[in-house]
N, C-alpha and C. Protein backbone atom coordinates (compact mmCIF):
# COMPACT_ATOMS: atom_id res chain seq x y z
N UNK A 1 21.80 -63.25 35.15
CA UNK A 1 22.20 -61.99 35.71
C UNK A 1 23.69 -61.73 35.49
N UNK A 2 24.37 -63.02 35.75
CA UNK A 2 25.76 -62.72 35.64
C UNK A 2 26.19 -62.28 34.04
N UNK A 3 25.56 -62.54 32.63
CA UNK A 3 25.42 -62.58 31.55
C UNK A 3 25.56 -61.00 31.49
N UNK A 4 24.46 -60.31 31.61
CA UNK A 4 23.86 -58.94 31.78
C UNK A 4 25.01 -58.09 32.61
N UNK A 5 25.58 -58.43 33.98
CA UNK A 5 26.71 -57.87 34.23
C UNK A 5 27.97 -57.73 33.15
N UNK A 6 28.80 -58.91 32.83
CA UNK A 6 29.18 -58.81 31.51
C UNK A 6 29.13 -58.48 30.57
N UNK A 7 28.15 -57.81 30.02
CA UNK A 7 27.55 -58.00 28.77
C UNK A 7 27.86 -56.13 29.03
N UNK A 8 27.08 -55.54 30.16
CA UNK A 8 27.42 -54.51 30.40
C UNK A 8 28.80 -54.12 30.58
N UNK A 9 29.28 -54.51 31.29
CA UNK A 9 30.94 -54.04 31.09
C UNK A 9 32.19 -54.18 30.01
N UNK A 10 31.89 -55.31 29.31
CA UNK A 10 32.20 -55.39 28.28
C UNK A 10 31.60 -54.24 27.23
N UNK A 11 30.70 -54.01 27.04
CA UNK A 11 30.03 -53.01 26.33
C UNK A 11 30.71 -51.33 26.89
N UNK A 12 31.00 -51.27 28.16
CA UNK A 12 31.39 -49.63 28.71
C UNK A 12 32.54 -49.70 28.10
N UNK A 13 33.10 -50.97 28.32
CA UNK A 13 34.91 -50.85 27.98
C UNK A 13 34.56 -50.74 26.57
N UNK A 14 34.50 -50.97 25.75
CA UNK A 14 34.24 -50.79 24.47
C UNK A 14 33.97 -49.15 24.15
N UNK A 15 32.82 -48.49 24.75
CA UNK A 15 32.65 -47.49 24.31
C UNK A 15 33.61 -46.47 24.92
N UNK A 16 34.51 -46.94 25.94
CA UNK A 16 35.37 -45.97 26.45
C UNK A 16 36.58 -45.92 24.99
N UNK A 17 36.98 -46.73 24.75
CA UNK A 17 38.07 -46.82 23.79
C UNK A 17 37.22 -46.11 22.31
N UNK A 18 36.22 -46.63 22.27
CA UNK A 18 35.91 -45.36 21.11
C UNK A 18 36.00 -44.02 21.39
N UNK A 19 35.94 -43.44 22.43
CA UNK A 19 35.35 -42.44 23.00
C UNK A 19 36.96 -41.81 22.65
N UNK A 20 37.79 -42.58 22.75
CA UNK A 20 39.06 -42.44 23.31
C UNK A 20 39.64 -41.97 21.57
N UNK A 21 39.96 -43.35 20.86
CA UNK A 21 40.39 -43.83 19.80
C UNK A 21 39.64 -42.76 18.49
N UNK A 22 38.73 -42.43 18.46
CA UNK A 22 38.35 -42.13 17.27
C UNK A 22 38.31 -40.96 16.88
N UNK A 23 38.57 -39.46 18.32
CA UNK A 23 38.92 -38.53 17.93
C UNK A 23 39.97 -38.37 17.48
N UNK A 24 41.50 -38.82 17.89
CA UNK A 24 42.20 -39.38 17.58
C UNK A 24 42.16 -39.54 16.16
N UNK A 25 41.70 -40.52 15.47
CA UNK A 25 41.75 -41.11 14.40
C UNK A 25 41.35 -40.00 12.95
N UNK A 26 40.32 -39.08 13.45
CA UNK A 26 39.74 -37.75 12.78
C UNK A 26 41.08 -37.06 11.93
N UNK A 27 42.14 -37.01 12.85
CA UNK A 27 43.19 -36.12 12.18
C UNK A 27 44.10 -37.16 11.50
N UNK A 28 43.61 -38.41 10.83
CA UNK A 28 44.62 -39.12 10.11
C UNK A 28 45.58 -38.75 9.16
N UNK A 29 45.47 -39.09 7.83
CA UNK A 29 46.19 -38.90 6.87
C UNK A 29 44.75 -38.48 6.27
N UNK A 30 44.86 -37.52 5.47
CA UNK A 30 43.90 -36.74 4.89
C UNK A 30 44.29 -36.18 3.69
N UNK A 31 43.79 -36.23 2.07
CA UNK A 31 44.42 -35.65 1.48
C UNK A 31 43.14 -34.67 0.79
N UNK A 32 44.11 -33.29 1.42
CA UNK A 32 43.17 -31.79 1.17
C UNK A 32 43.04 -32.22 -0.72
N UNK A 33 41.82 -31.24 -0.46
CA UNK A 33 40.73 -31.19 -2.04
C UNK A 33 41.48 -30.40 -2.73
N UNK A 34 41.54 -30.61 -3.85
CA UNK A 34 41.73 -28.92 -4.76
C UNK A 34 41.10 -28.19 -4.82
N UNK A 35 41.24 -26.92 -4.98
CA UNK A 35 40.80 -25.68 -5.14
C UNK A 35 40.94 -24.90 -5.57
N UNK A 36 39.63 -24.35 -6.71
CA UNK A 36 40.42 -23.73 -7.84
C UNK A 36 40.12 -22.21 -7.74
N UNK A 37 41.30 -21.91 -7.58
CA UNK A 37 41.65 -20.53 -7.53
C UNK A 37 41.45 -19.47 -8.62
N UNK A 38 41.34 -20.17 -9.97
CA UNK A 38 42.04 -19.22 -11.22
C UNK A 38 40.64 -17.89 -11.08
N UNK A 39 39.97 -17.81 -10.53
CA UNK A 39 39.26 -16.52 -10.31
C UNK A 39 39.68 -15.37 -9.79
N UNK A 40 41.07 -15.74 -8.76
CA UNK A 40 41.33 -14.93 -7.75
C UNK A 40 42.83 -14.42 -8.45
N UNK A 41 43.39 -12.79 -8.38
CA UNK A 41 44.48 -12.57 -8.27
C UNK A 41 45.17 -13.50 -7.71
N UNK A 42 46.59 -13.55 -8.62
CA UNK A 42 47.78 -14.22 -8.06
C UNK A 42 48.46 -13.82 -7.41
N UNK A 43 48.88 -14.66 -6.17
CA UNK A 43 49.52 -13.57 -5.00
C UNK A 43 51.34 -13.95 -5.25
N UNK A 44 51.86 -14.48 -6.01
CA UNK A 44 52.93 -14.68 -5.93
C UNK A 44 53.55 -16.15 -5.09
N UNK A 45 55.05 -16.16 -4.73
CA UNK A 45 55.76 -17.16 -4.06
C UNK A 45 55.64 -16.48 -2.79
N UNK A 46 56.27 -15.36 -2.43
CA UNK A 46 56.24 -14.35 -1.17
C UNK A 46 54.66 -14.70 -0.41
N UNK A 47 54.70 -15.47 0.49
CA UNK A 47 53.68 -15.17 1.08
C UNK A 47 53.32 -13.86 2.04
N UNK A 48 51.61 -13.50 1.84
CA UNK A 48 51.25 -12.73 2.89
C UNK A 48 51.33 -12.20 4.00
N UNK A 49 51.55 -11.17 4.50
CA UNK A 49 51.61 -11.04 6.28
C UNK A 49 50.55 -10.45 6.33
N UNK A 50 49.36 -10.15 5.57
CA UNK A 50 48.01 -10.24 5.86
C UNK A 50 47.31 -10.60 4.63
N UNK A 51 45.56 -10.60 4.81
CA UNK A 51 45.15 -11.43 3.55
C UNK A 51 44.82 -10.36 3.05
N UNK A 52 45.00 -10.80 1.49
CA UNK A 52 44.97 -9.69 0.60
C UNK A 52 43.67 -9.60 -0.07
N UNK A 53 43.04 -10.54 0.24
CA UNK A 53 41.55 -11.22 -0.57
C UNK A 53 40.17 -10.46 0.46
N UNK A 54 40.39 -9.87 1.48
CA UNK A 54 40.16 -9.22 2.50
C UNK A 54 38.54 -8.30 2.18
N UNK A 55 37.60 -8.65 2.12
CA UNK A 55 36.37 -8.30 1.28
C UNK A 55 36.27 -8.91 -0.38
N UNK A 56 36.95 -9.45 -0.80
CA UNK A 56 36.76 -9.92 -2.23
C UNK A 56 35.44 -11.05 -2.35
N UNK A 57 34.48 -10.78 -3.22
CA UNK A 57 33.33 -11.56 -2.81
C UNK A 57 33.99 -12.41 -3.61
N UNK A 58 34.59 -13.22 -4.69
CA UNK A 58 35.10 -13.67 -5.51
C UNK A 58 36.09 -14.84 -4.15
N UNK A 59 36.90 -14.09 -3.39
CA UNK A 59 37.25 -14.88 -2.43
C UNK A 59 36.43 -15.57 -1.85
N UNK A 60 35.52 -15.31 -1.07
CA UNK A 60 34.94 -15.31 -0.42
C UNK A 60 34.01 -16.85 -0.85
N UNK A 61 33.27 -16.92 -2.25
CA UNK A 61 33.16 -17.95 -2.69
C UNK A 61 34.12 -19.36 -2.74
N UNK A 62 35.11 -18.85 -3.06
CA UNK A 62 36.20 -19.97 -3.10
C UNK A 62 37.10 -20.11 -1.82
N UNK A 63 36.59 -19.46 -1.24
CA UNK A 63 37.05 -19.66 0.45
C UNK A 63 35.88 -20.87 1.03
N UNK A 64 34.46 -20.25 0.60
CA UNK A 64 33.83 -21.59 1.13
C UNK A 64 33.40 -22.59 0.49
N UNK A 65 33.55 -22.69 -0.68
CA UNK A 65 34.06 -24.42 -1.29
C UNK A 65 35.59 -25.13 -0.69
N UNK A 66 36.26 -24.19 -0.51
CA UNK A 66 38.25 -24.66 -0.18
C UNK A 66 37.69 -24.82 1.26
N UNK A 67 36.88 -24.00 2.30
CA UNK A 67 36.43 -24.55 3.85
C UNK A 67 36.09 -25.63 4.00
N UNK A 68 34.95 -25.69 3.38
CA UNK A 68 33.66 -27.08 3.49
C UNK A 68 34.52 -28.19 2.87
N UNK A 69 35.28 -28.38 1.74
CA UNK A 69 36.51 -29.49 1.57
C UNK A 69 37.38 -29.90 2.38
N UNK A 70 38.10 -29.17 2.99
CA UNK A 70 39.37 -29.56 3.19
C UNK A 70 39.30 -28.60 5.20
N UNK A 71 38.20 -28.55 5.96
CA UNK A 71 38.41 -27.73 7.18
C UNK A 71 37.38 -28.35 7.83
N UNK A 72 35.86 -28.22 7.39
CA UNK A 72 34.65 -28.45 8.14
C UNK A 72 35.22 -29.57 8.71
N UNK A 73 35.38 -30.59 8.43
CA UNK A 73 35.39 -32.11 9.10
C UNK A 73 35.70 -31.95 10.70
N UNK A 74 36.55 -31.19 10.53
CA UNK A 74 37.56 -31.00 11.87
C UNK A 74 36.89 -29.49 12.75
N UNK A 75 36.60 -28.27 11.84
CA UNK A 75 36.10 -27.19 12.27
C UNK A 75 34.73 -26.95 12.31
N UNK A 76 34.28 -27.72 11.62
CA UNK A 76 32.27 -27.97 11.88
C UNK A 76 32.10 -27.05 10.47
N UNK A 77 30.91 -27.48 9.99
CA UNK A 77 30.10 -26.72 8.91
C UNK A 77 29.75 -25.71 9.08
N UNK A 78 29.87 -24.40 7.91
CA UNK A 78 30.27 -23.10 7.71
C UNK A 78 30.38 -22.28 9.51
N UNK A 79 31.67 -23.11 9.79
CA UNK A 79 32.97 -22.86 10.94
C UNK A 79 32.50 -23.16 12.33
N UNK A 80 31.43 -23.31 12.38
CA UNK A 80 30.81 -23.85 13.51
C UNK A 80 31.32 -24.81 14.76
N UNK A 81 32.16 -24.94 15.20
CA UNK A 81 32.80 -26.08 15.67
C UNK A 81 32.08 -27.13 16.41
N UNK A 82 32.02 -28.24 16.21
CA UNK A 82 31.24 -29.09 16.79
C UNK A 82 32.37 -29.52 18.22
N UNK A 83 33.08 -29.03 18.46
CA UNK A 83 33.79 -29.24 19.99
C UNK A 83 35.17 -30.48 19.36
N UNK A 84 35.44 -30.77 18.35
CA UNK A 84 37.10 -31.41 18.54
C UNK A 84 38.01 -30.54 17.86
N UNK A 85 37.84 -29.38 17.38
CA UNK A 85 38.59 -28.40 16.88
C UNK A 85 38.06 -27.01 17.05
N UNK A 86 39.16 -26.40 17.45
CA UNK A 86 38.43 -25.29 17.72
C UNK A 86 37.72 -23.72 16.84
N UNK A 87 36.52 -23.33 17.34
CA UNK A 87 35.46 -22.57 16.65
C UNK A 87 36.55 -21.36 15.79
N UNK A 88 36.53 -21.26 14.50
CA UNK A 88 37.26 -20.14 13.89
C UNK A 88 36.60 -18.99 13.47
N UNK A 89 35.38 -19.44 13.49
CA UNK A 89 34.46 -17.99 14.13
C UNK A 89 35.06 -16.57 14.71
N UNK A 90 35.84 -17.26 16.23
CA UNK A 90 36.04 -16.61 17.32
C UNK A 90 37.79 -15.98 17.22
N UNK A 91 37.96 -16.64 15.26
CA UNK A 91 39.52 -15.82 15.25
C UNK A 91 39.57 -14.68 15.51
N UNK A 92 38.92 -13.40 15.41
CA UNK A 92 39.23 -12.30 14.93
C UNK A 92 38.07 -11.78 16.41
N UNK A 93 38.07 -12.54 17.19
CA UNK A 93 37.38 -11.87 18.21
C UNK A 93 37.64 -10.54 18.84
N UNK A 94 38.95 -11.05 19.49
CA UNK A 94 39.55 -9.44 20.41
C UNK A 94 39.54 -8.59 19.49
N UNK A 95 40.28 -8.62 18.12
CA UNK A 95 40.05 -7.35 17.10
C UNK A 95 38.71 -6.90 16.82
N UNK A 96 37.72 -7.76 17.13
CA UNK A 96 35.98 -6.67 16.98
C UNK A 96 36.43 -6.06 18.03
N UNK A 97 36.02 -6.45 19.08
CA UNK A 97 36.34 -5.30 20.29
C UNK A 97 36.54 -4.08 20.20
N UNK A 98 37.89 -3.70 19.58
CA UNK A 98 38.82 -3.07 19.82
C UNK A 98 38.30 -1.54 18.75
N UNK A 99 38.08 -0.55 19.50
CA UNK A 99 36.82 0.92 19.58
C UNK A 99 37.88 1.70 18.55
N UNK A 100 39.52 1.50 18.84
CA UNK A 100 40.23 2.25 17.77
C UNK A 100 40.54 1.41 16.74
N UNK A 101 40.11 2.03 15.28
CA UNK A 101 40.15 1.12 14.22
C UNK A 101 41.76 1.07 13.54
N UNK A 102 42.90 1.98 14.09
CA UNK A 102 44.02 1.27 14.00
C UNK A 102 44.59 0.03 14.57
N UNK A 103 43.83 0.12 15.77
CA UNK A 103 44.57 -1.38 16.88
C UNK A 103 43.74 -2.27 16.19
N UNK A 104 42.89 -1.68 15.61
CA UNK A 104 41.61 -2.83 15.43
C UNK A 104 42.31 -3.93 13.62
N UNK A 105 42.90 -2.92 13.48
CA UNK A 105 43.51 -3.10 11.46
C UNK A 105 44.78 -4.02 12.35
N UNK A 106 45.33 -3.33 12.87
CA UNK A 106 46.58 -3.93 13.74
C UNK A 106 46.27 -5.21 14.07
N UNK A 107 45.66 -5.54 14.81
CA UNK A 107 44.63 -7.00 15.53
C UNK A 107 44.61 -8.26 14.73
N UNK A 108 43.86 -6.96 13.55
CA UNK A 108 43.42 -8.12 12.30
C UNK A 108 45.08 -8.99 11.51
N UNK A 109 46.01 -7.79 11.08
CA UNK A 109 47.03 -8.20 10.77
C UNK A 109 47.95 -9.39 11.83
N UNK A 110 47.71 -9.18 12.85
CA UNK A 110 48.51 -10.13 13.78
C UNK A 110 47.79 -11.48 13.59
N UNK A 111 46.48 -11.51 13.50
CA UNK A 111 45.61 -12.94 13.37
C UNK A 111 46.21 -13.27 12.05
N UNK A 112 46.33 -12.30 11.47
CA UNK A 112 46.08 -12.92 9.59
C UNK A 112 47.49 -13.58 9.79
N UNK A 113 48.83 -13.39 10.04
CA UNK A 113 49.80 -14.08 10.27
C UNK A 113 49.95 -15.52 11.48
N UNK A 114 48.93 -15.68 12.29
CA UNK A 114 49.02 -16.75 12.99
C UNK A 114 48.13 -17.13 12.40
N UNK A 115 47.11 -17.15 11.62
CA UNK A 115 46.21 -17.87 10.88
C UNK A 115 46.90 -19.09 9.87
N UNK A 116 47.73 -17.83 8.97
CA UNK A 116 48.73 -18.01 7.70
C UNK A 116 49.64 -19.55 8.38
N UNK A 117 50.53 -18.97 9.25
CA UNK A 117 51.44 -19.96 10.27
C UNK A 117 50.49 -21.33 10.58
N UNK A 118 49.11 -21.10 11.12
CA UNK A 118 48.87 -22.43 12.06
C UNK A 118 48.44 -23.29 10.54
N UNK A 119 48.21 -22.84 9.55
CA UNK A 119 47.42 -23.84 8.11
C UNK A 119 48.62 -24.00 7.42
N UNK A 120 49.85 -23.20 7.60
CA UNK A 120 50.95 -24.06 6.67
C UNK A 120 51.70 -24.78 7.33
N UNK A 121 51.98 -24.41 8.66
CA UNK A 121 52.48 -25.81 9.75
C UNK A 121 51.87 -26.59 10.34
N UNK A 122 50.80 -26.54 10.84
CA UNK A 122 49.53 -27.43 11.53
C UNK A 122 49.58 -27.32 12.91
N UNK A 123 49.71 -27.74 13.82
CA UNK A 123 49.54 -27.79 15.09
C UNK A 123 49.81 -29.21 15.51
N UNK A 124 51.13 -29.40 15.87
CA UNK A 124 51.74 -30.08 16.96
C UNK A 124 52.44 -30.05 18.25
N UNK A 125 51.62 -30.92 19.10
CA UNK A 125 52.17 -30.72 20.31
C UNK A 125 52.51 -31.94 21.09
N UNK A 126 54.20 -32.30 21.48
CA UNK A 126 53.96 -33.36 22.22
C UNK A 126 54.10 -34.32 21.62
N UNK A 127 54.24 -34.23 19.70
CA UNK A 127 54.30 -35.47 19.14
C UNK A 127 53.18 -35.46 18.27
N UNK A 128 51.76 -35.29 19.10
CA UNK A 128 50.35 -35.24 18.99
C UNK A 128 50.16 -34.28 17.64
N UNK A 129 49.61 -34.87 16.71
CA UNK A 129 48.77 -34.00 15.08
C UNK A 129 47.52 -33.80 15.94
N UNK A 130 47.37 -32.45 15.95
CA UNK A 130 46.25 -31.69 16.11
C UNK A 130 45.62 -31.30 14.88
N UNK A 131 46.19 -30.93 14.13
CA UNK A 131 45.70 -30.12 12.64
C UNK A 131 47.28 -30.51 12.09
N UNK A 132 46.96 -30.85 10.77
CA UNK A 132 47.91 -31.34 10.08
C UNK A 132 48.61 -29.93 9.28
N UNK A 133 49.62 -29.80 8.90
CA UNK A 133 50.32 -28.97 8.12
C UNK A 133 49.97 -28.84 6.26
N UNK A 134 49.24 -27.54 6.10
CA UNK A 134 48.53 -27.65 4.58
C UNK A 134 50.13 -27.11 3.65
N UNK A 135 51.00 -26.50 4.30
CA UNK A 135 52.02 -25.85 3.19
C UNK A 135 52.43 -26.53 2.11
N UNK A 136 52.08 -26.66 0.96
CA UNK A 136 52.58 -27.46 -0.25
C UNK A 136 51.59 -28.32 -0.81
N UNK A 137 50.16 -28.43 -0.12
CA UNK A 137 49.44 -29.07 -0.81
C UNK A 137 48.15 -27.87 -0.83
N UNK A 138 48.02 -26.99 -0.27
CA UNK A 138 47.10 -25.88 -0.48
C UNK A 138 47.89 -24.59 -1.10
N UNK A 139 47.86 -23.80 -2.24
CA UNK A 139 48.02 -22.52 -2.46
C UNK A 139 47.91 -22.00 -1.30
N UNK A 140 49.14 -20.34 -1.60
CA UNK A 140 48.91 -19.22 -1.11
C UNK A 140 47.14 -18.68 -1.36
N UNK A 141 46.48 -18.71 -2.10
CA UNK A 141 45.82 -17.91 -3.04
C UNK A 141 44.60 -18.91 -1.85
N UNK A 142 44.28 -20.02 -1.80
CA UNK A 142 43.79 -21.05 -1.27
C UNK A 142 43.16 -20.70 -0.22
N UNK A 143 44.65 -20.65 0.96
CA UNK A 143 44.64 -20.48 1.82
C UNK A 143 43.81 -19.29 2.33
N UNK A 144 44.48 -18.05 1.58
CA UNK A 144 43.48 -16.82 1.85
C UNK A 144 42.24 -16.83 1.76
N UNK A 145 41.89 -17.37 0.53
CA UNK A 145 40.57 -17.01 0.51
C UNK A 145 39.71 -17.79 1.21
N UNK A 146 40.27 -18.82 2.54
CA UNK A 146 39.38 -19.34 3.37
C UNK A 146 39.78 -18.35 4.20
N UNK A 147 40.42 -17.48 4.63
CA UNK A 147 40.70 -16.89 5.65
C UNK A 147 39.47 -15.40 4.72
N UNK A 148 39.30 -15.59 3.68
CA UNK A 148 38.27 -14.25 3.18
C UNK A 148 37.04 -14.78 3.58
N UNK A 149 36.79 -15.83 3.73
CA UNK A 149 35.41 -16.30 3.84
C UNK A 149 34.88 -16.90 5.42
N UNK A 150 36.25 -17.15 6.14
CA UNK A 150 35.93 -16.99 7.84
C UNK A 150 35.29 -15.79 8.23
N UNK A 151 36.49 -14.53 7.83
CA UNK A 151 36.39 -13.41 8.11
C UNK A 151 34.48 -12.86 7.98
N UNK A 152 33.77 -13.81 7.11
CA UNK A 152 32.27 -13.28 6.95
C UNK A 152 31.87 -14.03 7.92
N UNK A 153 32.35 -15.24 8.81
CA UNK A 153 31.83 -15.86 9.52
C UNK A 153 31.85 -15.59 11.13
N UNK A 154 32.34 -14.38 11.47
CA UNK A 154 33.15 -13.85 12.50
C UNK A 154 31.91 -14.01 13.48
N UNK A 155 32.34 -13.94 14.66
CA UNK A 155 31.59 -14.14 15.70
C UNK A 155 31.57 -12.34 16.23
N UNK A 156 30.01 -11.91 16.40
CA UNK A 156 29.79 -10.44 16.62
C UNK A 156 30.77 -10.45 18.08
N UNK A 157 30.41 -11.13 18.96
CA UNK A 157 30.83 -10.80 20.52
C UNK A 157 32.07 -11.77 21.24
């Protein structure tokens, strides 16, 4: 009996530290895929303050080969979030909403620049890598056209 007590607690402690340790471990050192762009207009050095790829079905393809490489792991398969990163579905949420289609164009442009911002700096807080910083190892051109191919993934409500 005393075996079986042990055996059990030794075993909880164990799965607590995975539980703990391995989300954690998800955002290691990661080195993003290539992605080949040469289909898509060249957007220049000047980056975007919105995406320019914005209905391009051409994007849109190479948005979800450049997703499913270098995002799903962390954002779930075609954007789905499996709960350790959050659903990008739900980027462009408040802008559905929104009944006037200037605030609504407006909306979209404000996301498309914190989109742009959170994938070329990443998300740190505290010290803590949340999402690692893509600037210099993903294209401008890259970048967009995962943001062309979310944009089909949008969450209606």
């Amino acid at each position: 009996m005393k075996f079986a007590k042990r055996f059990i607690a030794i075993s909880s402690v164990f799965a607590a530290l995975c539980a703990v340790t391995l989300p954690a471990a998800a955002h290691g050192d990661v080195t993003p895929q290539a992605v080949d762009t040469k289909s898509l207009p060249k957007l220049g050095d000047k980056w975007a303050t919105e995406n320019p790829y914005r209905g391009n079905v051409d994007a849109v393809k190479v948005g979800t080969s450049a997703y499913t490489q270098n995002c799903a792991r962390c954002h779930g398969l075609d954007a789905i979030s499996g709960g350790i990163a959050p659903d990008l579905r739900l980027l462009d949420r408040d802008c559905m909403g929104q009944k006037n289609e200037a605030k609504k164009q407006a909306c979209f442009k404000e996301n498309d620049g914190y989109y742009a911002t959170s994938v070329r700096q990443g998300k740190v807080r505290n010290g803590a890598v949340y999402m690692p910083p893509f600037e210099g190892m993903l294209s401008q051109e890259a970048v967009w056209a995962m943001k062309a191919y979310l944009e089909t993934r949008r969450a209606t409500k």
